[in-house]
N, C-alpha and C. Protein backbone atom coordinates (compact mmCIF):
# COMPACT_ATOMS: atom_id res chain seq x y z
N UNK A 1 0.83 -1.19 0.00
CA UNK A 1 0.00 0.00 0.00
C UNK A 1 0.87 1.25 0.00
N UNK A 2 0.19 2.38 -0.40
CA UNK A 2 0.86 3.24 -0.39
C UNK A 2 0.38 4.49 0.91
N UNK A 3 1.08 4.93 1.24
CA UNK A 3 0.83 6.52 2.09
C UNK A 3 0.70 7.85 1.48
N UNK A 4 0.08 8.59 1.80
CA UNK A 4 -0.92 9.51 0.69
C UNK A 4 -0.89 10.93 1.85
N UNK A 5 -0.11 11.99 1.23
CA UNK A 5 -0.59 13.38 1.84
C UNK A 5 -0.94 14.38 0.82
N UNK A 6 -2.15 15.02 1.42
CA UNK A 6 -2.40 16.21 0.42
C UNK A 6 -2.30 17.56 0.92
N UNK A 7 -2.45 18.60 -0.35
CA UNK A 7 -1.96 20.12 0.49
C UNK A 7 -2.45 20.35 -0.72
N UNK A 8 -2.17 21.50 -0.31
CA UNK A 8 -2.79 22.83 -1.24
C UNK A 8 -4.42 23.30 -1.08
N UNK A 9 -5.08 22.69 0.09
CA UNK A 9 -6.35 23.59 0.46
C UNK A 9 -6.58 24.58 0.74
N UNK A 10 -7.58 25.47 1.07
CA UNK A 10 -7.35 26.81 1.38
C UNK A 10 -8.85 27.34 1.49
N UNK A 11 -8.84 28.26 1.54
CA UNK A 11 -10.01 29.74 1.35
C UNK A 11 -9.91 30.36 0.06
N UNK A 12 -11.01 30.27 -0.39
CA UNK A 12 -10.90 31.05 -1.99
C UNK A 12 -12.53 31.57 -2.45
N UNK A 13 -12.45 33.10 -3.13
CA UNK A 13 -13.43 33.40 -3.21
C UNK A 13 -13.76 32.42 -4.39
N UNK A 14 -15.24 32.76 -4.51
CA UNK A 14 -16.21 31.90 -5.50
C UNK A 14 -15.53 32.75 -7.15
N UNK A 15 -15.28 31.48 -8.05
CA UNK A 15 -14.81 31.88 -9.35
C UNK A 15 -13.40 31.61 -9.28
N UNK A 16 -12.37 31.43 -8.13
CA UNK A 16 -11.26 31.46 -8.46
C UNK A 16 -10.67 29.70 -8.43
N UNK A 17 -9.61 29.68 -8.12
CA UNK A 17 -8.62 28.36 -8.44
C UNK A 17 -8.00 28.40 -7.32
N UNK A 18 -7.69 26.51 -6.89
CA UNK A 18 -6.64 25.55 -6.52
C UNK A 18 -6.53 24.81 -7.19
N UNK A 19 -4.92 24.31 -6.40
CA UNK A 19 -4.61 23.47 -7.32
C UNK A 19 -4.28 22.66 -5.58
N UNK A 20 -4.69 21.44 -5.96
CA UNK A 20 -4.34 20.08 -4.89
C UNK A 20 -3.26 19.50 -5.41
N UNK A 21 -2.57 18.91 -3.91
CA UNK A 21 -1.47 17.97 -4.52
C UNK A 21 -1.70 17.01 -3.86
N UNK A 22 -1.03 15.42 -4.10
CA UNK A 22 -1.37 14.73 -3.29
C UNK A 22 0.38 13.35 -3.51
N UNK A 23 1.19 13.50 -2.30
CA UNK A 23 2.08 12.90 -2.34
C UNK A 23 2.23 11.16 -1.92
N UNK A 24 2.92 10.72 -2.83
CA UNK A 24 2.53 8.99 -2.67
C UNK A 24 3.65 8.93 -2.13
N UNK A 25 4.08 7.58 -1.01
CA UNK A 25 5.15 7.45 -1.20
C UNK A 25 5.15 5.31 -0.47
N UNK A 26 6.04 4.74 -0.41
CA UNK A 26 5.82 3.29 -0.18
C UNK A 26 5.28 2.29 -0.61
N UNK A 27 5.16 2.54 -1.71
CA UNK A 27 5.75 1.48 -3.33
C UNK A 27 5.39 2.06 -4.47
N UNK A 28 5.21 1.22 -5.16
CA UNK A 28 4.92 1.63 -6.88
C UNK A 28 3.58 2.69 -7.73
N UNK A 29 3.90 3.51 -7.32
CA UNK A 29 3.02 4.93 -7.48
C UNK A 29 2.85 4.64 -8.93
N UNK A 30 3.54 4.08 -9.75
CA UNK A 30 2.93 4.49 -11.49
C UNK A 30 1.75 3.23 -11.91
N UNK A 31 1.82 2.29 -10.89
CA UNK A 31 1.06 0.79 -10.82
C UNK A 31 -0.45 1.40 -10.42
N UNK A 32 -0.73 2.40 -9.36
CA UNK A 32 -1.90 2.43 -8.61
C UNK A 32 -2.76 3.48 -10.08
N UNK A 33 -4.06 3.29 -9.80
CA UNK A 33 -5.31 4.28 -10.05
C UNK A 33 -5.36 4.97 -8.89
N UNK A 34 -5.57 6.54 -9.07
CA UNK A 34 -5.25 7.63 -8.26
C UNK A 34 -6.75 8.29 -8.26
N UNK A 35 -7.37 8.95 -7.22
CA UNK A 35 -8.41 9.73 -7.30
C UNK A 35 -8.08 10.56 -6.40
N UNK A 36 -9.40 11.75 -6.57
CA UNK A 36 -10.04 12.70 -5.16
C UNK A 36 -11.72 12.67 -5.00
N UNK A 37 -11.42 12.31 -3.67
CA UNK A 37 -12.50 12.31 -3.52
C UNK A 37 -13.18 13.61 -2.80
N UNK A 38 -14.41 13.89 -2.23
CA UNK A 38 -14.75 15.22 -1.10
C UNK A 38 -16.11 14.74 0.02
N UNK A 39 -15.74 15.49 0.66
CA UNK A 39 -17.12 15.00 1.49
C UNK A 39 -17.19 16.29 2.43
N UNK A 40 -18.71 16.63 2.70
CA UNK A 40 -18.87 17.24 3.79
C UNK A 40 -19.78 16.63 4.62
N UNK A 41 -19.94 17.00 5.61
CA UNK A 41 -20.96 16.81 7.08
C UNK A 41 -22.33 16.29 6.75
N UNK A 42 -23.03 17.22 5.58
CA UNK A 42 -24.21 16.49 5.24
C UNK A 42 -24.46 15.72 3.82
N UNK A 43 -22.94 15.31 3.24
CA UNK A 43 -23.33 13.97 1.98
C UNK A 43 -22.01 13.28 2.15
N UNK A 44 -22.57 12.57 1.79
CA UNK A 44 -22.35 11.24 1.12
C UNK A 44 -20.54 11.40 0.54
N UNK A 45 -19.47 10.81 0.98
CA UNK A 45 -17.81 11.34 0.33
C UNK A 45 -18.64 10.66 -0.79
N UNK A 46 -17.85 11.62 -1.89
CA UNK A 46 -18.27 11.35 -3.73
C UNK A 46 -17.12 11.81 -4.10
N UNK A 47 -17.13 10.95 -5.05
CA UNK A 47 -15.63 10.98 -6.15
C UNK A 47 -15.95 12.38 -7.24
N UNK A 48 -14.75 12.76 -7.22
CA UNK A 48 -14.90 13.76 -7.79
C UNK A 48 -13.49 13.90 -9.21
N UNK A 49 -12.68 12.96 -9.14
CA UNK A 49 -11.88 12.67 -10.64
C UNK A 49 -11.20 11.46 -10.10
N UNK A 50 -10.96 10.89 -11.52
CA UNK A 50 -9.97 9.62 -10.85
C UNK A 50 -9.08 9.81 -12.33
N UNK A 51 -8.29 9.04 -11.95
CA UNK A 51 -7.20 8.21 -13.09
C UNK A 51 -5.91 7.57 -13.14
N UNK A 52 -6.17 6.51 -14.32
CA UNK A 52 -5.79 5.67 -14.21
C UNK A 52 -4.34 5.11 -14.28
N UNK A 53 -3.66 3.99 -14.13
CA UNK A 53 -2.11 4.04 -14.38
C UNK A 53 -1.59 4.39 -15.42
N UNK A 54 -2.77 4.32 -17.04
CA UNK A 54 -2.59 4.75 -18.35
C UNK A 54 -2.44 6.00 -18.09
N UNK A 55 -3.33 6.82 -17.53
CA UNK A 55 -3.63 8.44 -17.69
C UNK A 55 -5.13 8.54 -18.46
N UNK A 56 -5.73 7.59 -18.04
CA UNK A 56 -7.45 7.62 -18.31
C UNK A 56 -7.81 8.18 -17.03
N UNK A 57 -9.06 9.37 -17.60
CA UNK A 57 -9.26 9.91 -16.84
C UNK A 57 -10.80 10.05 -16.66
N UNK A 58 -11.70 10.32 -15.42
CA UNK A 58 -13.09 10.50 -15.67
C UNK A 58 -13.47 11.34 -14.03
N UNK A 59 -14.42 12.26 -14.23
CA UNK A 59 -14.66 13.19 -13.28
C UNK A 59 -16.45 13.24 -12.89
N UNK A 60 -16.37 13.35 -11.52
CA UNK A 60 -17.64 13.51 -11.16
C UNK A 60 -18.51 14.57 -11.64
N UNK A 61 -19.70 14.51 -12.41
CA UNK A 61 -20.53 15.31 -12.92
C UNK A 61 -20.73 16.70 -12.79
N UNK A 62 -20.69 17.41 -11.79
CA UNK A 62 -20.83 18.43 -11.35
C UNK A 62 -19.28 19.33 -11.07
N UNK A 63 -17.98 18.37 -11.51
CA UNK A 63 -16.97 19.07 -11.33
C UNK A 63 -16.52 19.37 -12.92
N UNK A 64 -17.15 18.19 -14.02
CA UNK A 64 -16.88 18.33 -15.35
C UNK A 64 -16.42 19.40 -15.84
N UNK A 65 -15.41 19.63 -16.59
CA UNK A 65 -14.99 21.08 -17.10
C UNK A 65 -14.40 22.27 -16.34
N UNK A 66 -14.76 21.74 -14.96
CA UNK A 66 -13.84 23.08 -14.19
C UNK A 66 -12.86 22.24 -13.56
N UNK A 67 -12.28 20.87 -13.17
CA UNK A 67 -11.31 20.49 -12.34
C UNK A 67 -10.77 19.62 -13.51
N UNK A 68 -9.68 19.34 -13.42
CA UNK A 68 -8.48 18.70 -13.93
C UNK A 68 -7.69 17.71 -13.43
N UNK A 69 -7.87 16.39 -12.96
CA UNK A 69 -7.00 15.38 -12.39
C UNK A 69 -5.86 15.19 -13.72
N UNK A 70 -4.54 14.63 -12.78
CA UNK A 70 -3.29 14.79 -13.93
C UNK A 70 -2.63 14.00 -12.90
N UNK A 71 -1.07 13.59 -13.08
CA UNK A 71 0.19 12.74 -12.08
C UNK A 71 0.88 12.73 -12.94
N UNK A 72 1.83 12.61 -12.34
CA UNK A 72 3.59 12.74 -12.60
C UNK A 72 4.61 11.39 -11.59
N UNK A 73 4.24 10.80 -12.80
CA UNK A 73 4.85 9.41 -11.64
C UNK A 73 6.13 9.58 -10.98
N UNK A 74 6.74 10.51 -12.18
CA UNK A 74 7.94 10.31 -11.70
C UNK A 74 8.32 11.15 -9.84
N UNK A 75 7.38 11.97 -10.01
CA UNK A 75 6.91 12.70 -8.65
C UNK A 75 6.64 12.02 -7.18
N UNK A 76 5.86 10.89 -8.13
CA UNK A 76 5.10 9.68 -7.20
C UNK A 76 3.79 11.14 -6.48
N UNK A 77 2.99 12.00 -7.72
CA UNK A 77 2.60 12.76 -6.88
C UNK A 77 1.00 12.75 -8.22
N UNK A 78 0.01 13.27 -7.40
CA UNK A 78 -0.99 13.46 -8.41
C UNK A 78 -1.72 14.56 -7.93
N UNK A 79 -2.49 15.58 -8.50
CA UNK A 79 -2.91 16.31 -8.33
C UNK A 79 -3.94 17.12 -9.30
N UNK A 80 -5.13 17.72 -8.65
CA UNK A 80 -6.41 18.08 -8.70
C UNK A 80 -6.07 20.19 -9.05
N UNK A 81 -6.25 20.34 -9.84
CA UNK A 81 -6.63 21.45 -10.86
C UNK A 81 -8.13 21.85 -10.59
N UNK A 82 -8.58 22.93 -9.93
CA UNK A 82 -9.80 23.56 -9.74
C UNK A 82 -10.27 25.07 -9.97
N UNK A 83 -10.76 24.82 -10.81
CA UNK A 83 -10.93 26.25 -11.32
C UNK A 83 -12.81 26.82 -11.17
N UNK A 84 -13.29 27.89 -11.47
CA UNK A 84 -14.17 27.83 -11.35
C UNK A 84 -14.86 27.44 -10.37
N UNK A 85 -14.34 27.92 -9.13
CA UNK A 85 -15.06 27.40 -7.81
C UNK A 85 -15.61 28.00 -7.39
N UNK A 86 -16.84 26.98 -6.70
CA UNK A 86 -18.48 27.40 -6.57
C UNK A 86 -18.15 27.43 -4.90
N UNK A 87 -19.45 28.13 -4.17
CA UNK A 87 -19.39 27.52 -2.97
C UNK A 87 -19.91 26.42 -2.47
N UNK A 88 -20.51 25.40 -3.41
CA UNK A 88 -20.79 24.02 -2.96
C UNK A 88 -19.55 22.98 -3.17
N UNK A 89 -18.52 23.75 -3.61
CA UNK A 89 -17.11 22.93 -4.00
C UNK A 89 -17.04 22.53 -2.19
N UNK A 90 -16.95 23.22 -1.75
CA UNK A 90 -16.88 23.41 -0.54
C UNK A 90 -16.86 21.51 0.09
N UNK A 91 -15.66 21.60 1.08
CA UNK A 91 -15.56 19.89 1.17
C UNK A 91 -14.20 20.07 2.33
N UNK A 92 -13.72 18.50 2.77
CA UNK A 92 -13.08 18.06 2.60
C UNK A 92 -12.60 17.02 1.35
N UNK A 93 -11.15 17.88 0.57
CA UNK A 93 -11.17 16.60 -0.42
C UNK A 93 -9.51 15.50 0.28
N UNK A 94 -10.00 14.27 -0.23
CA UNK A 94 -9.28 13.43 0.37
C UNK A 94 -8.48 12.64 -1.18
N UNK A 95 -7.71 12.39 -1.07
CA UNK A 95 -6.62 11.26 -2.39
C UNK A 95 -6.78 9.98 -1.88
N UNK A 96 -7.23 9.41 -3.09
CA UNK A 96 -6.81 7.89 -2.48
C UNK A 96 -6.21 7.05 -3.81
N UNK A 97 -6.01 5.79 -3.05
CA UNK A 97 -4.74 5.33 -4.38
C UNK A 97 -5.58 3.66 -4.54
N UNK A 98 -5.47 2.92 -5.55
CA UNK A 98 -6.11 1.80 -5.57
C UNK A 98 -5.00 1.02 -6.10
N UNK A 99 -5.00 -0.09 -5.35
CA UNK A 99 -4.03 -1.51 -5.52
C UNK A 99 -4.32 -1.95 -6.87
N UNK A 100 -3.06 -2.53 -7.67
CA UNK A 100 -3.35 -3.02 -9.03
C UNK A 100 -4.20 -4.40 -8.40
N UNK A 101 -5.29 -4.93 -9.11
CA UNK A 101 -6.04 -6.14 -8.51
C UNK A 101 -6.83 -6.09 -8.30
N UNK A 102 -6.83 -4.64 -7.21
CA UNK A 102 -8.34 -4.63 -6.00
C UNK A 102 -9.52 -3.68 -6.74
N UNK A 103 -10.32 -3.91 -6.22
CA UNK A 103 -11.76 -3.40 -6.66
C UNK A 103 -11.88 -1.86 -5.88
N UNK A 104 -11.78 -1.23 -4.78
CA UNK A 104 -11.61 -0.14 -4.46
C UNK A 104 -10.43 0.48 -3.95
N UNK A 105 -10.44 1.39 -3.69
CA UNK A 105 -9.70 2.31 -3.62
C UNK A 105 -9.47 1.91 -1.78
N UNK A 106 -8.11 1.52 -1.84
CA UNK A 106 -7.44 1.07 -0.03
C UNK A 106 -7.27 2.39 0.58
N UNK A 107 -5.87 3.13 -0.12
CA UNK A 107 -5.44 3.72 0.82
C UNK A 107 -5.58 5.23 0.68
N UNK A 108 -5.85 5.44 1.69
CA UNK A 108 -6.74 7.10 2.12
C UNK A 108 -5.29 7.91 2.31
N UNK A 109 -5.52 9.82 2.14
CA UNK A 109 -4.87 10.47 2.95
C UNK A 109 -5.41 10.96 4.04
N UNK A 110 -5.37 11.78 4.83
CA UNK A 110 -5.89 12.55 5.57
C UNK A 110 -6.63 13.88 5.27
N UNK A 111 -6.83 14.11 4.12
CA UNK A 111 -7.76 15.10 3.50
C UNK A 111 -7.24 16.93 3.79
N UNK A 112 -7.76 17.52 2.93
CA UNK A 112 -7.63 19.16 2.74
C UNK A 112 -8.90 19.73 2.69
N UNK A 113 -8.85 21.00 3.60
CA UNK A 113 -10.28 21.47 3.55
C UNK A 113 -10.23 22.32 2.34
N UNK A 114 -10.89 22.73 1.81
CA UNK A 114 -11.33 23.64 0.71
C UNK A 114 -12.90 24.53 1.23
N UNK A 115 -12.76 25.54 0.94
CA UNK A 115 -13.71 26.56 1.77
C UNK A 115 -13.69 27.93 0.07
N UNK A 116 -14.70 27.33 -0.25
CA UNK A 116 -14.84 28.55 -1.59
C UNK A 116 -15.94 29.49 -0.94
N UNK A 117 -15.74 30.59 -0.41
CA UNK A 117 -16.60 31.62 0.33
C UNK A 117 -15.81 33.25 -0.24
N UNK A 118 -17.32 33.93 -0.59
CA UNK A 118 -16.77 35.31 -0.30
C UNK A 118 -16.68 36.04 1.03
């Protein structure tokens, strides 16, 4: 499995940009499928981009066209591009990494708040 930290959360008015990072490190980072996920207090954590060890990529509905999942293996790092932020962006978003084999996604980070408010 791998160990997973993210950064780059913050405070941002409505309309502007982050950019998330999310650092792998304790084995083979170019093997795993990479996502972000978000969750707040009253739903449901929902995926919000993933992709794959190819660089296939697919994004949760409501983030379509304004966020950008991307990785840099050689980084062992992947990271979330957000532009166009609403205040329902509003979350904790969390990285997680999925074992070549397994059916979901194992290993979690500890998540970044994101707060899109004027």
């Amino acid at each position: 499995q791998v160990q997973l930290v993210e950064s780059g959360g913050g405070l941002v008015q409505p309309g502007g940009s982050l950019r998330l990072s999310c650092a792998a490190s304790g084995s083979v980072f170019s093997a795993y499928a990479m996502a972000w996920y978000r969750q707040t207090p009253r739903k449901q954590r929902e995926l919000v981009a993933a992709i794959s060890s190819g660089g296939e990529t697919n994004y949760g509905y409501s983030v379509k066209g304004r966020f950008t999942i991307s990785r840099d293996n050689a980084k062992r790092s992947v990271y979330l591009q957000m532009n166009s932020l609403k205040p329902e962006d509003t979350a904790v978003y969390y990285c997680a990494a999925q074992r070549p084999g397994d059916i979901g996604f194992g290993s979690w980070g500890q998540g970044t708040q994101v707060t899109v408010s004027s």
